[in-house]
PDB file of N, CA and C in Angstrom:
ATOM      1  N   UNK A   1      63.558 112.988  68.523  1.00  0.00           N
ATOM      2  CA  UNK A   1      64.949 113.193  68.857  1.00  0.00           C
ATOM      3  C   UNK A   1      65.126 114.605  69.408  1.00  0.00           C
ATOM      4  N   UNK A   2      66.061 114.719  70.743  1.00  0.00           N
ATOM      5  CA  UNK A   2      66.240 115.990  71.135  1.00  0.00           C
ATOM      6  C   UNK A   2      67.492 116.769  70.599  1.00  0.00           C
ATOM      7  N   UNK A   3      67.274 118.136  70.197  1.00  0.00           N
ATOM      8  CA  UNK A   3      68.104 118.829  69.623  1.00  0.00           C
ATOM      9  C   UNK A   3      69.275 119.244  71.127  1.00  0.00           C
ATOM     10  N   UNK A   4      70.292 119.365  70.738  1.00  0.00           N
ATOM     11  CA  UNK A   4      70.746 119.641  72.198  1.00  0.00           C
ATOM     12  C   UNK A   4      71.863 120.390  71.267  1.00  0.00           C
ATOM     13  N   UNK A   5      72.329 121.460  72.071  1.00  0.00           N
ATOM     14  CA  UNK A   5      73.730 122.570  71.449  1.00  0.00           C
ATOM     15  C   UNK A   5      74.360 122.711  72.875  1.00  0.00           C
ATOM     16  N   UNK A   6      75.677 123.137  72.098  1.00  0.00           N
ATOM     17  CA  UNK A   6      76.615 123.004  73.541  1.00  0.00           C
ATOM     18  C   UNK A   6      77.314 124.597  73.137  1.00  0.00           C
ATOM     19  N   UNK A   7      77.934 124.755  74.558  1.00  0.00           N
ATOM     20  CA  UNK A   7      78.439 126.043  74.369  1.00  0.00           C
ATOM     21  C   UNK A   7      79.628 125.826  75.598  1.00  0.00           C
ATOM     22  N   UNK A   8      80.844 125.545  74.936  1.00  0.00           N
ATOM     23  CA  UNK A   8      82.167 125.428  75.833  1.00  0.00           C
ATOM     24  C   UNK A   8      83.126 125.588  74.754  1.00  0.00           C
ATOM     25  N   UNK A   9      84.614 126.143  75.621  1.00  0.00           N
ATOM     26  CA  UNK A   9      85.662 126.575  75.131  1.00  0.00           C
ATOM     27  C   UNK A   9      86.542 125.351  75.830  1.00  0.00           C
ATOM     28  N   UNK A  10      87.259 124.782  75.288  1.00  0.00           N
ATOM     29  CA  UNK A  10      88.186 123.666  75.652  1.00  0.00           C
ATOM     30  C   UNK A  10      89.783 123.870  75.146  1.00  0.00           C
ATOM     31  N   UNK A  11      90.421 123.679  76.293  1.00  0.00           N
ATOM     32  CA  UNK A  11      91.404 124.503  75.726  1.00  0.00           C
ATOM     33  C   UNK A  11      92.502 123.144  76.308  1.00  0.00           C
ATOM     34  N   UNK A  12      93.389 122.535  75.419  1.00  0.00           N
ATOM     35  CA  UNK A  12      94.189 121.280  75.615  1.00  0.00           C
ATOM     36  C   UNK A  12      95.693 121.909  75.669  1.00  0.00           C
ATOM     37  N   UNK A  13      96.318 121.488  76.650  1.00  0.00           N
ATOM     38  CA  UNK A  13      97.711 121.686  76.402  1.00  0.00           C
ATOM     39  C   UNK A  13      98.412 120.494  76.136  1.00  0.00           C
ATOM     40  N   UNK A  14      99.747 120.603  75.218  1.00  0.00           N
ATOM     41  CA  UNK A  14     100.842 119.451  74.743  1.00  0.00           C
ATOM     42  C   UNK A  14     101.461 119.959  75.335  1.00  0.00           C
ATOM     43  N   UNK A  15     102.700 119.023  75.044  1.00  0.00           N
ATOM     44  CA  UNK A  15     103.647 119.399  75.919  1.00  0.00           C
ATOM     45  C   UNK A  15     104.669 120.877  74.635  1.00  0.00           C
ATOM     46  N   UNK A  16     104.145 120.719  73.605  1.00  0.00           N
ATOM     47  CA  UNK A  16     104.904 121.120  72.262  1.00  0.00           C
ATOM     48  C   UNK A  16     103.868 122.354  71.767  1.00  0.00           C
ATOM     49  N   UNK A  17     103.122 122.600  72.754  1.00  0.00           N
ATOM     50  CA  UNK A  17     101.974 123.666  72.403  1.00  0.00           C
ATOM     51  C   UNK A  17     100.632 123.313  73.132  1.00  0.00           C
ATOM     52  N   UNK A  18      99.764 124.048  71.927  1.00  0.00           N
ATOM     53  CA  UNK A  18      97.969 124.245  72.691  1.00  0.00           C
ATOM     54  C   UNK A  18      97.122 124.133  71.556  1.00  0.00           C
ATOM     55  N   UNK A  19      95.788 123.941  71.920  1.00  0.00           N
ATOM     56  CA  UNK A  19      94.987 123.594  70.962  1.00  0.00           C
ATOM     57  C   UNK A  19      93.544 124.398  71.670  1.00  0.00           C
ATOM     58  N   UNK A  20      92.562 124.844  71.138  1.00  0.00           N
ATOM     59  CA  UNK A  20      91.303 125.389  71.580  1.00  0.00           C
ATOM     60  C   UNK A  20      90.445 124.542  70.501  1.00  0.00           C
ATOM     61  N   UNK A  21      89.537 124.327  71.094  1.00  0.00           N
ATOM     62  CA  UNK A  21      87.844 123.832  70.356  1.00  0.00           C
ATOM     63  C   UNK A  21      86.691 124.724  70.916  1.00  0.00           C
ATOM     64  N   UNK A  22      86.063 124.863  70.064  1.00  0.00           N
ATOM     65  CA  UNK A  22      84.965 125.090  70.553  1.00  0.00           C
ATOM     66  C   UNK A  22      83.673 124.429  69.969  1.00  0.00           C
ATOM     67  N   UNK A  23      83.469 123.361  70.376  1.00  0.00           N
ATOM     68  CA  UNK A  23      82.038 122.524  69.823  1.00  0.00           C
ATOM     69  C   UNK A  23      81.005 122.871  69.903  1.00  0.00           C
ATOM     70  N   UNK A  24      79.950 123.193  68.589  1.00  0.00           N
ATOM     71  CA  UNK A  24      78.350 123.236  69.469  1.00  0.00           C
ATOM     72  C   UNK A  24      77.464 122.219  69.263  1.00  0.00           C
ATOM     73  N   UNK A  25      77.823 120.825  68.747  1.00  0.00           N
ATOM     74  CA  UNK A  25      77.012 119.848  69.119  1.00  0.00           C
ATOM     75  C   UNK A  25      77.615 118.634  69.536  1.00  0.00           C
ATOM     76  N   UNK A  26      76.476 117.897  69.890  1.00  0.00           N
ATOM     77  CA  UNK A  26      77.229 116.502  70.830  1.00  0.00           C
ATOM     78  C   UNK A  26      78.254 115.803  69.500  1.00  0.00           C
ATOM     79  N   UNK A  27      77.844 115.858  68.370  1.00  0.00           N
ATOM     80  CA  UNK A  27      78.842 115.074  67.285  1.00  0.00           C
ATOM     81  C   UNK A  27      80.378 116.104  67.109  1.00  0.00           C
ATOM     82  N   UNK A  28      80.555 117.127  67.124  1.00  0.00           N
ATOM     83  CA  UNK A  28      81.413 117.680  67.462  1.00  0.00           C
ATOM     84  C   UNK A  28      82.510 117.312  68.445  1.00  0.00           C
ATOM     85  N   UNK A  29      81.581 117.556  69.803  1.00  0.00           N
ATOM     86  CA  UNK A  29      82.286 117.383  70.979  1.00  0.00           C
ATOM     87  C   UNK A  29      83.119 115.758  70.918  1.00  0.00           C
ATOM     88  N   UNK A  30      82.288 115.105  70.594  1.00  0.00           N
ATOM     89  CA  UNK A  30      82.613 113.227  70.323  1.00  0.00           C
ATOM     90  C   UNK A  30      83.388 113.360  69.110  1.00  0.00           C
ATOM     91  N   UNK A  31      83.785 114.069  68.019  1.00  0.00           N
ATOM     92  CA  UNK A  31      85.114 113.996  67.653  1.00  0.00           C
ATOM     93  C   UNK A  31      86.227 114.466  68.429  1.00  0.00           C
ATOM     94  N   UNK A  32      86.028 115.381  69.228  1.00  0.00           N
ATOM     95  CA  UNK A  32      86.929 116.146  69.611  1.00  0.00           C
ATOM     96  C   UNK A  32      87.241 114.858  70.902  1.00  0.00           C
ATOM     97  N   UNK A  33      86.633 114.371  71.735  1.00  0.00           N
ATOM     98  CA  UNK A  33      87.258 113.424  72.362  1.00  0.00           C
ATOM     99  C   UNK A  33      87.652 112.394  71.897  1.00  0.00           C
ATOM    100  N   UNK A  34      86.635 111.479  71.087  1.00  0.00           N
ATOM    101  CA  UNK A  34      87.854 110.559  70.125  1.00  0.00           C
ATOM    102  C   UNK A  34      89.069 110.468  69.481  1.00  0.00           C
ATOM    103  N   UNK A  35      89.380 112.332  68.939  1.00  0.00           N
ATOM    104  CA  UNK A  35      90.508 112.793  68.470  1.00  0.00           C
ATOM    105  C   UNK A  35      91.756 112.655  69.647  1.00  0.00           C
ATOM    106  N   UNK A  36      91.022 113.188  70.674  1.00  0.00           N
ATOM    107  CA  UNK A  36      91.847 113.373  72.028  1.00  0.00           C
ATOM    108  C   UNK A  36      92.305 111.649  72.057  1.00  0.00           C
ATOM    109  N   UNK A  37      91.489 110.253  72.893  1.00  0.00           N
ATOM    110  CA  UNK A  37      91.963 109.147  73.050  1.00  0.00           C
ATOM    111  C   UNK A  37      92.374 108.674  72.175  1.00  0.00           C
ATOM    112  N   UNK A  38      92.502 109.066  70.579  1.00  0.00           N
ATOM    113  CA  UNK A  38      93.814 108.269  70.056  1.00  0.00           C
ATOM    114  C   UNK A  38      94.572 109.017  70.464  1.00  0.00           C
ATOM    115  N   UNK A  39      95.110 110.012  69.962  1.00  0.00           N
ATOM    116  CA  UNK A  39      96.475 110.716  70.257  1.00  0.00           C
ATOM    117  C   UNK A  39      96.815 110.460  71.747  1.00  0.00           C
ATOM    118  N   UNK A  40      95.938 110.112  72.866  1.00  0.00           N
ATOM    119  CA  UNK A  40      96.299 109.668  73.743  1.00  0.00           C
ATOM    120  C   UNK A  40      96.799 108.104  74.549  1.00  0.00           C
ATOM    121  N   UNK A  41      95.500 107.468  73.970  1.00  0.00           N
ATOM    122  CA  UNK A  41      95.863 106.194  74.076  1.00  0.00           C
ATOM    123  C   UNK A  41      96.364 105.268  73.286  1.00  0.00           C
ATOM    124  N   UNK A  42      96.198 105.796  72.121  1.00  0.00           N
ATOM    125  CA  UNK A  42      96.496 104.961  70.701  1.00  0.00           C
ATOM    126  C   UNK A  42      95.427 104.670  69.985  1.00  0.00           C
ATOM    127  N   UNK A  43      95.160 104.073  69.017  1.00  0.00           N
ATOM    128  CA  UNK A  43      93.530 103.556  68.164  1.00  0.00           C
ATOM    129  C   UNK A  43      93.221 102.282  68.808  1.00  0.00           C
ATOM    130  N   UNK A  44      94.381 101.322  69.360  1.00  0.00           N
ATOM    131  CA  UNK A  44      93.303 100.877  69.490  1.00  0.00           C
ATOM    132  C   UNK A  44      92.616 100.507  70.838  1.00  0.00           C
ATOM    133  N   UNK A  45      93.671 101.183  71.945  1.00  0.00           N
ATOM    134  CA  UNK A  45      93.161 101.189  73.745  1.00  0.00           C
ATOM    135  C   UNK A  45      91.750 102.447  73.390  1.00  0.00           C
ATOM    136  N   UNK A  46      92.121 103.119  72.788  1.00  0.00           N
ATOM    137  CA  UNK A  46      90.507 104.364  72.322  1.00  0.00           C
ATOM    138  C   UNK A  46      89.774 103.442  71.991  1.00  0.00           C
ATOM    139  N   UNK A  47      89.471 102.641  70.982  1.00  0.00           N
ATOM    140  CA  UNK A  47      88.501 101.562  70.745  1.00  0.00           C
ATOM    141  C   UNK A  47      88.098 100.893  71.775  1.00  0.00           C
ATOM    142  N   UNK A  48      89.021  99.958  72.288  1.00  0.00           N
ATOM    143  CA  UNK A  48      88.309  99.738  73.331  1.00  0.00           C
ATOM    144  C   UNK A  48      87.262 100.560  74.530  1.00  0.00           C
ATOM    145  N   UNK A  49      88.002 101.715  74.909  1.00  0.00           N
ATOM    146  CA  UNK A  49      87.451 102.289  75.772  1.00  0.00           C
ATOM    147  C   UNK A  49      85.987 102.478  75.171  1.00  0.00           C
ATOM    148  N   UNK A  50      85.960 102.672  74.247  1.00  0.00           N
ATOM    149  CA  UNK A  50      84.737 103.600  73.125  1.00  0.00           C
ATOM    150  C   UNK A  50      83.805 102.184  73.125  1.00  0.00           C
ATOM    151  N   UNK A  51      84.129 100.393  72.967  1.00  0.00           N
ATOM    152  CA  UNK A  51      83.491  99.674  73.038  1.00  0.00           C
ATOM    153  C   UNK A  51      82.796  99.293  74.317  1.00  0.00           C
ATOM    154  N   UNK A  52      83.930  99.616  75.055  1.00  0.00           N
ATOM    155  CA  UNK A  52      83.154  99.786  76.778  1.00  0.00           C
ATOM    156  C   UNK A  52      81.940 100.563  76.985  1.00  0.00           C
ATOM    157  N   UNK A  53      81.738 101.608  76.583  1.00  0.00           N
ATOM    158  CA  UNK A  53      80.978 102.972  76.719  1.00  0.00           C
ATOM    159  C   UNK A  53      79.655 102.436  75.975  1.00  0.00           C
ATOM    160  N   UNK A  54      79.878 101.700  74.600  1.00  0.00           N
ATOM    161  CA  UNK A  54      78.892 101.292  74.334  1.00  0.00           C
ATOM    162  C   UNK A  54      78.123 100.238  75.022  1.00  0.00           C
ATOM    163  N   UNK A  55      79.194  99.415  75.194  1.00  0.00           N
ATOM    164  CA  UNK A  55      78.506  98.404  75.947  1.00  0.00           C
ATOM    165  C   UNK A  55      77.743  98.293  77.256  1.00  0.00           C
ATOM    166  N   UNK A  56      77.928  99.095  77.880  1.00  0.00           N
ATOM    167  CA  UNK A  56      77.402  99.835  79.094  1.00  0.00           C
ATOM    168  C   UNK A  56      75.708 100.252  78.767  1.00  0.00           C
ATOM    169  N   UNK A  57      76.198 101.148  77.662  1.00  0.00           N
ATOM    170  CA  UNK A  57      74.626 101.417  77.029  1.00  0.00           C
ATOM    171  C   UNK A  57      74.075 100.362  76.481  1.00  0.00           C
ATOM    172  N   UNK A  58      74.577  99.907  76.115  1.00  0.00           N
ATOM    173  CA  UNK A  58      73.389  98.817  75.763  1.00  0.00           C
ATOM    174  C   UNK A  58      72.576  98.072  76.681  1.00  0.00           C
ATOM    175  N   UNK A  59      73.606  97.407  77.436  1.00  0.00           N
ATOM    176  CA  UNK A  59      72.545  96.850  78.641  1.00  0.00           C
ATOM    177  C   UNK A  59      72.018  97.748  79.500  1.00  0.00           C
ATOM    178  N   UNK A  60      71.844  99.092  79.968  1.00  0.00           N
ATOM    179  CA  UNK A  60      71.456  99.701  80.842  1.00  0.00           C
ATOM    180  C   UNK A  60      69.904 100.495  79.544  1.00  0.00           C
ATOM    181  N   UNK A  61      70.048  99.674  78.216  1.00  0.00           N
ATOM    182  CA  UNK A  61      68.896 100.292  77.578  1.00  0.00           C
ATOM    183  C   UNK A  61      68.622 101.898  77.205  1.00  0.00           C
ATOM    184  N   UNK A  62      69.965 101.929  77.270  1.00  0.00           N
ATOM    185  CA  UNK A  62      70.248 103.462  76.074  1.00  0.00           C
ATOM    186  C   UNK A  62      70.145 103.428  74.809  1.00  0.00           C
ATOM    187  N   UNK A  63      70.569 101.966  74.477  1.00  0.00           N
ATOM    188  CA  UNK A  63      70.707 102.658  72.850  1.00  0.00           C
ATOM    189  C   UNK A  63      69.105 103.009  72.282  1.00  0.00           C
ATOM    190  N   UNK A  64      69.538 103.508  71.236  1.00  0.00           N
ATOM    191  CA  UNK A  64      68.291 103.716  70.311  1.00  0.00           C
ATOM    192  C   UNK A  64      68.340 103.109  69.440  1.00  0.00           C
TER     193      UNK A  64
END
């Protein structure tokens, strides 16, 4: 398994304020966007999208 670290500043605006992240790994970052498509799309259009993404990988022989 490859170790991988990230190094970004993400900075979200509401309409009611701001938010900063700063993630340093891929499980991080993937809360921080899952966090993002509910509050954006709802739980369960995020699910879907998130089942799409998988499903993609699977047949193209990503998963592990």
């Amino acid at each position: 398994m490859t170790t991988v670290s990230i190094e970004a500043d993400i900075k979200i605006k509401w309409p009611d304020g701001h938010i900063s992240y700063s993630p340093g790994s891929p499980e991080e970052l993937a809360i921080i966007g899952i966090d993002l498509l509910v509050k954006d799309l709802g739980t369960e259009a995020a699910r879907s999208f998130i089942d799409q993404i998988f499903e993609k990988h699977s047949r193209t022989g990503h998963s592990r």
